[in-house]
Protein backbone atom coordinates (compact mmCIF):
# COMPACT_ATOMS: atom_id res chain seq x y z
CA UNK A 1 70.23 5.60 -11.00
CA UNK A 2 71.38 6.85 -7.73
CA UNK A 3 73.87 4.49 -5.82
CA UNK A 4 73.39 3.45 -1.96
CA UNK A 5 76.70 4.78 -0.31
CA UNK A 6 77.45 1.58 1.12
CA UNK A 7 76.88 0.13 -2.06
CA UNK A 8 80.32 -1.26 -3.98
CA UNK A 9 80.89 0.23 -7.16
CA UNK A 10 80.50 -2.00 -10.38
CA UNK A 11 84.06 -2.90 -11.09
CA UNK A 12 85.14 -1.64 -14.42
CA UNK A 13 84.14 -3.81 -17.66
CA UNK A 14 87.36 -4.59 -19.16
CA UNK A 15 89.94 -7.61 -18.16
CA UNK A 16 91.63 -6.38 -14.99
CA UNK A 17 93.80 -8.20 -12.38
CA UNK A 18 91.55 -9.43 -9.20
CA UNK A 19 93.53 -8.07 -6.81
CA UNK A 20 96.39 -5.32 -7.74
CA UNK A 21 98.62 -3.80 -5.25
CA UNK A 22 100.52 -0.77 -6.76
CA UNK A 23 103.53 1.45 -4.78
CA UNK A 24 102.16 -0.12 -1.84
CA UNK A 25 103.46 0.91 1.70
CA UNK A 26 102.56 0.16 5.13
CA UNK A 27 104.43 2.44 8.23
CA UNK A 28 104.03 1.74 11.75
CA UNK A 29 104.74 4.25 14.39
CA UNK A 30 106.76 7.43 14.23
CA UNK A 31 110.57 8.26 14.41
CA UNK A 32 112.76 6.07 16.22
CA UNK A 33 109.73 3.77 16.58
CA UNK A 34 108.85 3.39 12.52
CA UNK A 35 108.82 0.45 11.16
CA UNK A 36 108.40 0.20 7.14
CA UNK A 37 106.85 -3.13 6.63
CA UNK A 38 106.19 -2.60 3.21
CA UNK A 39 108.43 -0.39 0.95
CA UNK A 40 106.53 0.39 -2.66
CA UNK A 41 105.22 -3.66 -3.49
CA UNK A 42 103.96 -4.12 -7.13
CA UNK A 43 101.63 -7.26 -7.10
CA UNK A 44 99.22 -8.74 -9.50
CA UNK A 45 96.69 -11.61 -8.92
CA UNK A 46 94.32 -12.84 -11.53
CA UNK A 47 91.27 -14.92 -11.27
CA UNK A 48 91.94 -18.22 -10.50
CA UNK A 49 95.42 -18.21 -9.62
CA UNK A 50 96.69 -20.12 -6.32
CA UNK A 51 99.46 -17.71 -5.06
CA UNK A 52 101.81 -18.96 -2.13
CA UNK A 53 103.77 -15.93 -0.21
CA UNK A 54 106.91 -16.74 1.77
CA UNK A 55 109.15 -14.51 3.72
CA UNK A 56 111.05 -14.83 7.16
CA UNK A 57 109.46 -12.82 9.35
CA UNK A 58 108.81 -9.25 9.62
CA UNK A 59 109.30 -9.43 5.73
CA UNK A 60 105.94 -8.17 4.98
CA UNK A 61 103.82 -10.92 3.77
CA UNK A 62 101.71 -10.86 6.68
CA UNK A 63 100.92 -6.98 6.13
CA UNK A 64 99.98 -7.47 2.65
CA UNK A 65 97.78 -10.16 3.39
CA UNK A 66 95.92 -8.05 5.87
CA UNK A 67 95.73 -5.01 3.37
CA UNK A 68 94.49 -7.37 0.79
CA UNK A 69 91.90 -8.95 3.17
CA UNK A 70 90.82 -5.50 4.03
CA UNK A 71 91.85 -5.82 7.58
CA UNK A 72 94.47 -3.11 6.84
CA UNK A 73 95.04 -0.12 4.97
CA UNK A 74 98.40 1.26 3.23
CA UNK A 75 100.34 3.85 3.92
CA UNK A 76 100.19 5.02 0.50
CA UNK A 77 99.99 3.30 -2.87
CA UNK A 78 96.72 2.09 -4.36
CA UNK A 79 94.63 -1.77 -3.92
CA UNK A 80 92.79 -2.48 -6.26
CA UNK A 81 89.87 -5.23 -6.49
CA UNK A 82 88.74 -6.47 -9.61
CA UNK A 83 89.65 -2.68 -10.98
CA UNK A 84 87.71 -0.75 -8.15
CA UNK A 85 89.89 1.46 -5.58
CA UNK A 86 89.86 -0.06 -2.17
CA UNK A 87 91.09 3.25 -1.18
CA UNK A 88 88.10 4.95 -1.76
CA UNK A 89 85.75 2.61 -0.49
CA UNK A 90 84.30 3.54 3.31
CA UNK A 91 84.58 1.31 6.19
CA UNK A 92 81.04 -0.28 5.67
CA UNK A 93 81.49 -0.73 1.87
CA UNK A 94 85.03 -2.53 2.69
CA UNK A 95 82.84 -4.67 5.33
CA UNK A 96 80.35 -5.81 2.24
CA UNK A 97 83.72 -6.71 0.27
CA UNK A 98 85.07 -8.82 2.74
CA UNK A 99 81.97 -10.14 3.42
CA UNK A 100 80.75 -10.98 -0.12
CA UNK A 101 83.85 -11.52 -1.84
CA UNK A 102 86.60 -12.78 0.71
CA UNK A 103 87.13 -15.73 2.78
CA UNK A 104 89.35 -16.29 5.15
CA UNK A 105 91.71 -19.70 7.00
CA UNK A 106 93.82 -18.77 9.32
CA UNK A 107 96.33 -20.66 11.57
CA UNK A 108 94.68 -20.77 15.04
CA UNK A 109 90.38 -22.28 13.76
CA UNK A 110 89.10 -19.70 15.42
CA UNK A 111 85.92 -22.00 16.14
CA UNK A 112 83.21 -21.33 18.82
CA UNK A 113 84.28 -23.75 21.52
CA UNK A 114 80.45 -24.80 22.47
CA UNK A 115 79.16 -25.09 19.02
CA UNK A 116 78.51 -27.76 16.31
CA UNK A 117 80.76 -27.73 13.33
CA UNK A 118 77.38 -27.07 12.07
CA UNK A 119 76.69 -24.06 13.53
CA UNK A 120 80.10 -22.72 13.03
CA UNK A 121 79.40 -23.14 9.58
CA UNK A 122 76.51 -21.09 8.95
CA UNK A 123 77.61 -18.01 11.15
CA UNK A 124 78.56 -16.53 8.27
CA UNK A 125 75.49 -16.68 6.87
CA UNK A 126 73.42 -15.41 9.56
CA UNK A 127 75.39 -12.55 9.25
CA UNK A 128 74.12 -12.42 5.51
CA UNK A 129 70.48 -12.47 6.95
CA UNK A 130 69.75 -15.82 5.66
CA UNK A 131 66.46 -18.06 6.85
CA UNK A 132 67.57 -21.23 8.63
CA UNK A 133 66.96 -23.74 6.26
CA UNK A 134 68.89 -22.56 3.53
CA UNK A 135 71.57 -21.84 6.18
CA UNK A 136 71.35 -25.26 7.10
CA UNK A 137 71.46 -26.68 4.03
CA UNK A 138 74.55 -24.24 2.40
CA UNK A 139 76.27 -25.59 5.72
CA UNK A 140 75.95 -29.24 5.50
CA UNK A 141 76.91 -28.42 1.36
CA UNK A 142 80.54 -27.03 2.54
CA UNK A 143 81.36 -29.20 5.11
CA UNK A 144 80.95 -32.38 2.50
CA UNK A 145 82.94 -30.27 0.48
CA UNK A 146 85.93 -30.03 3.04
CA UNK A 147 85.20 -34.50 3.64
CA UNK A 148 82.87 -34.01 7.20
CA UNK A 149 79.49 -35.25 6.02
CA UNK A 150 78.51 -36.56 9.18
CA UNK A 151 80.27 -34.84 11.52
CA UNK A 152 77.80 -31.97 11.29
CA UNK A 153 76.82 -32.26 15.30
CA UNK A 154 80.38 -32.70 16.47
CA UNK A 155 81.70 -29.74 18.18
CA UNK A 156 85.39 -28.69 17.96
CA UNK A 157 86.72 -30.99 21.34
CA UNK A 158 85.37 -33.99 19.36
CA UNK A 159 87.17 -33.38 16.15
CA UNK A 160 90.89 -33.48 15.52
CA UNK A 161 93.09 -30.61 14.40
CA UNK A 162 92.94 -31.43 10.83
CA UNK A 163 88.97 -31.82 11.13
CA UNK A 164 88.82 -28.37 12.76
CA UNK A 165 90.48 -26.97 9.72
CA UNK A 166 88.16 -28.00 7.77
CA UNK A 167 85.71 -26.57 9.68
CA UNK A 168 87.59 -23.86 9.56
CA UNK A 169 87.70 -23.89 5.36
CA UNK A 170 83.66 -25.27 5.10
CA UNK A 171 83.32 -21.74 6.99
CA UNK A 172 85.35 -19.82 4.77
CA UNK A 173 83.76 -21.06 1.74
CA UNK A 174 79.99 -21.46 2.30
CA UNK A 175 79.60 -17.97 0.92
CA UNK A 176 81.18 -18.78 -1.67
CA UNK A 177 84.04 -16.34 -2.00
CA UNK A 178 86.22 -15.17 -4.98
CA UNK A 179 88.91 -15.74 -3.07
CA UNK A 180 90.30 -17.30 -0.21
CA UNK A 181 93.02 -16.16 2.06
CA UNK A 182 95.01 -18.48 3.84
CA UNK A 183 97.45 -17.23 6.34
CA UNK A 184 99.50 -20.30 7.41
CA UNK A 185 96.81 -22.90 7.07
CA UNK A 186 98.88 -25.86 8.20
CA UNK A 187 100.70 -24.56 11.26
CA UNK A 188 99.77 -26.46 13.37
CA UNK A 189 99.02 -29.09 12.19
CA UNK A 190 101.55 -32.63 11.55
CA UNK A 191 103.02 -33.69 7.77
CA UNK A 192 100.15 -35.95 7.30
CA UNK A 193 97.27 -33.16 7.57
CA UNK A 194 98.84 -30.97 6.57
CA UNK A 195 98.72 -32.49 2.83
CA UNK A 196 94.86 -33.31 3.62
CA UNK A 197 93.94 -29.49 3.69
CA UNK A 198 96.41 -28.59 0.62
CA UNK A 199 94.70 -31.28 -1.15
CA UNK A 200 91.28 -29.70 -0.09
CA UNK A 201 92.67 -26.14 -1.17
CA UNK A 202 93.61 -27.16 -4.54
CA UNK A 203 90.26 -28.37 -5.16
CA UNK A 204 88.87 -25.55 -4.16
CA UNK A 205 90.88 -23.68 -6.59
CA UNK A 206 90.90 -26.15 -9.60
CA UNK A 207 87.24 -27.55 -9.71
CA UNK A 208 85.63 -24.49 -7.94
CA UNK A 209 87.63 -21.32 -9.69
CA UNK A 210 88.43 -19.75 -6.06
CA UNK A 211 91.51 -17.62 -6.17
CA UNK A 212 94.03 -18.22 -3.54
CA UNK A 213 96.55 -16.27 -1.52
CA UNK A 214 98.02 -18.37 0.93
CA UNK A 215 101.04 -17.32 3.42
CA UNK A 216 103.16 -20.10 4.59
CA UNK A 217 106.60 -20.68 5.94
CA UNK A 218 106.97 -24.45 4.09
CA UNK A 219 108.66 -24.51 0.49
CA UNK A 220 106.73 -28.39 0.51
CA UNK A 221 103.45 -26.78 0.56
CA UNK A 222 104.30 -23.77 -1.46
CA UNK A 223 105.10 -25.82 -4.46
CA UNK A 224 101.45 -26.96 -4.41
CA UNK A 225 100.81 -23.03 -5.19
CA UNK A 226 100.63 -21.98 -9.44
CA UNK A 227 102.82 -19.12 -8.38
CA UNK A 228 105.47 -18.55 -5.57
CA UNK A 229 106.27 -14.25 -4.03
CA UNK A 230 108.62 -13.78 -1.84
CA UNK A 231 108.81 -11.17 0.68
CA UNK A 232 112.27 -10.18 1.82
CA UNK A 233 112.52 -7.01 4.53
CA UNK A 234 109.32 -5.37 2.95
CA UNK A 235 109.97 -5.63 -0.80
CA UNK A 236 108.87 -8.48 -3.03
CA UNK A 237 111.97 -10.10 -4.60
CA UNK A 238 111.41 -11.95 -8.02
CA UNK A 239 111.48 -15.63 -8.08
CA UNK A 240 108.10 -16.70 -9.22
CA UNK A 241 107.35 -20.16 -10.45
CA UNK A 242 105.20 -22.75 -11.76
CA UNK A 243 104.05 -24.86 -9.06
CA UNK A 244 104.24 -28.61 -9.31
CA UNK A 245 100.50 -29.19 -10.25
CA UNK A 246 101.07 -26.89 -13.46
């Protein structure tokens, strides 16, 4: 049968890493200018893992993390996702992955200012092309998820930074992703909320089966990770370990 271009290829069959980053590297700008932020990374995730990345920065985590995200392309090297070649995947195909198959918490919400946590929920989802109720009703499903049944109509100025990251995660998930990226999750947010969305993260990936990659600068919350990488000036130095809820 004859394949839609922007369709994604079937990933392959056999037992393959979800996400597999091989020779990897990322140059920016030219001469005096270049900058190697990654030099030749080997990484393997599987499904289900919780991965935390650390690295001072300008290590290279961040760059990986957009690569893997598909908000970035290497250098040279090979991605792979669930055994298909990012690589050779064009821009609207690598739109449907990170649409279908990633989500994504970053540091800063990144919530629409005049807009219910509702509503800020199911934007993903209109993108989809999905009717309103079962918008609706998806929406309302991940924000009890993230612990803000009833706070559906509030919009971000009525919630505290800890509720807007949820938000921020009930948005993520309510397309229900593989796998969740998480670049610096907690940053701005104190001690105390900071362990509320960890909590929320590792139920995500224990009861729910999402894989997560998570960037942070705090060993604390790294150790709630299955598996720590660290980045050191654009190569990935060993020093994995089990995690403290393993």
């Amino acid at each position: 049968m004859r394949r839609d271009s922007d369709e994604i290829p079937d990933p392959p069959e056999l037992s393959v890493p979800q996400i597999e980053l091989e020779g990897v590297t990322k140059i920016y700008g030219q001469g005096e200018a270049e900058v190697r932020a990654l030099q030749g990374i080997d990484l393997k995730i599987h499904e289900g893992e919780f991965v935390a990345i650390m690295g001072p920065s300008g290590s290279g985590k961040s760059t990986a993390m957009n690569i893997i995200g598909c908000l970035d392309t290497p250098t040279s090297g090979s991605y792979r996702f669930s055994g298909t070649e990012v690589g050779e995947l064009n821009r609207n195909q690598r739109a449907l992955l990170r649409r279908n198959y990633l989500g994504f918490v970053f540091q800063g919400y990144n919530l629409l200012a005049r807009t219910s946590a509702l509503e800020n929920v199911e934007l993903p989802l209109i993108y989809l092309g999905l009717p309103i109720f079962e918008r609706r009703q998806l929406a309302m499903e991940a924000l009890e998820k993230v612990g803000l049944k009833g706070r559906e109509k509030h919009g971000p100025s009525q919630l505290s930074g800890g509720q807007q990251q949820r938000v921020a995660i009930a948005r993520a998930i309510v397309t229900k992703p593989e796998i969740l990226l998480a670049d610096e999750p907690t940053g701005n947010l104190d001690t105390a909320r900071s362990e509320e969305i960890m909590n929320i993260l590792t139920d995500l990936n224990k009861n729910d089966g999402i894989t997560i990659v998570m960037v942070t600068h705090e060993p604390d919350l790294a150790e709630y990770a299955g598996r720590l990488v660290q980045f050191v000036d654009g190569f990935i130095q060993s020093g994995e370990r089990e995690g403290k809820d393993n």
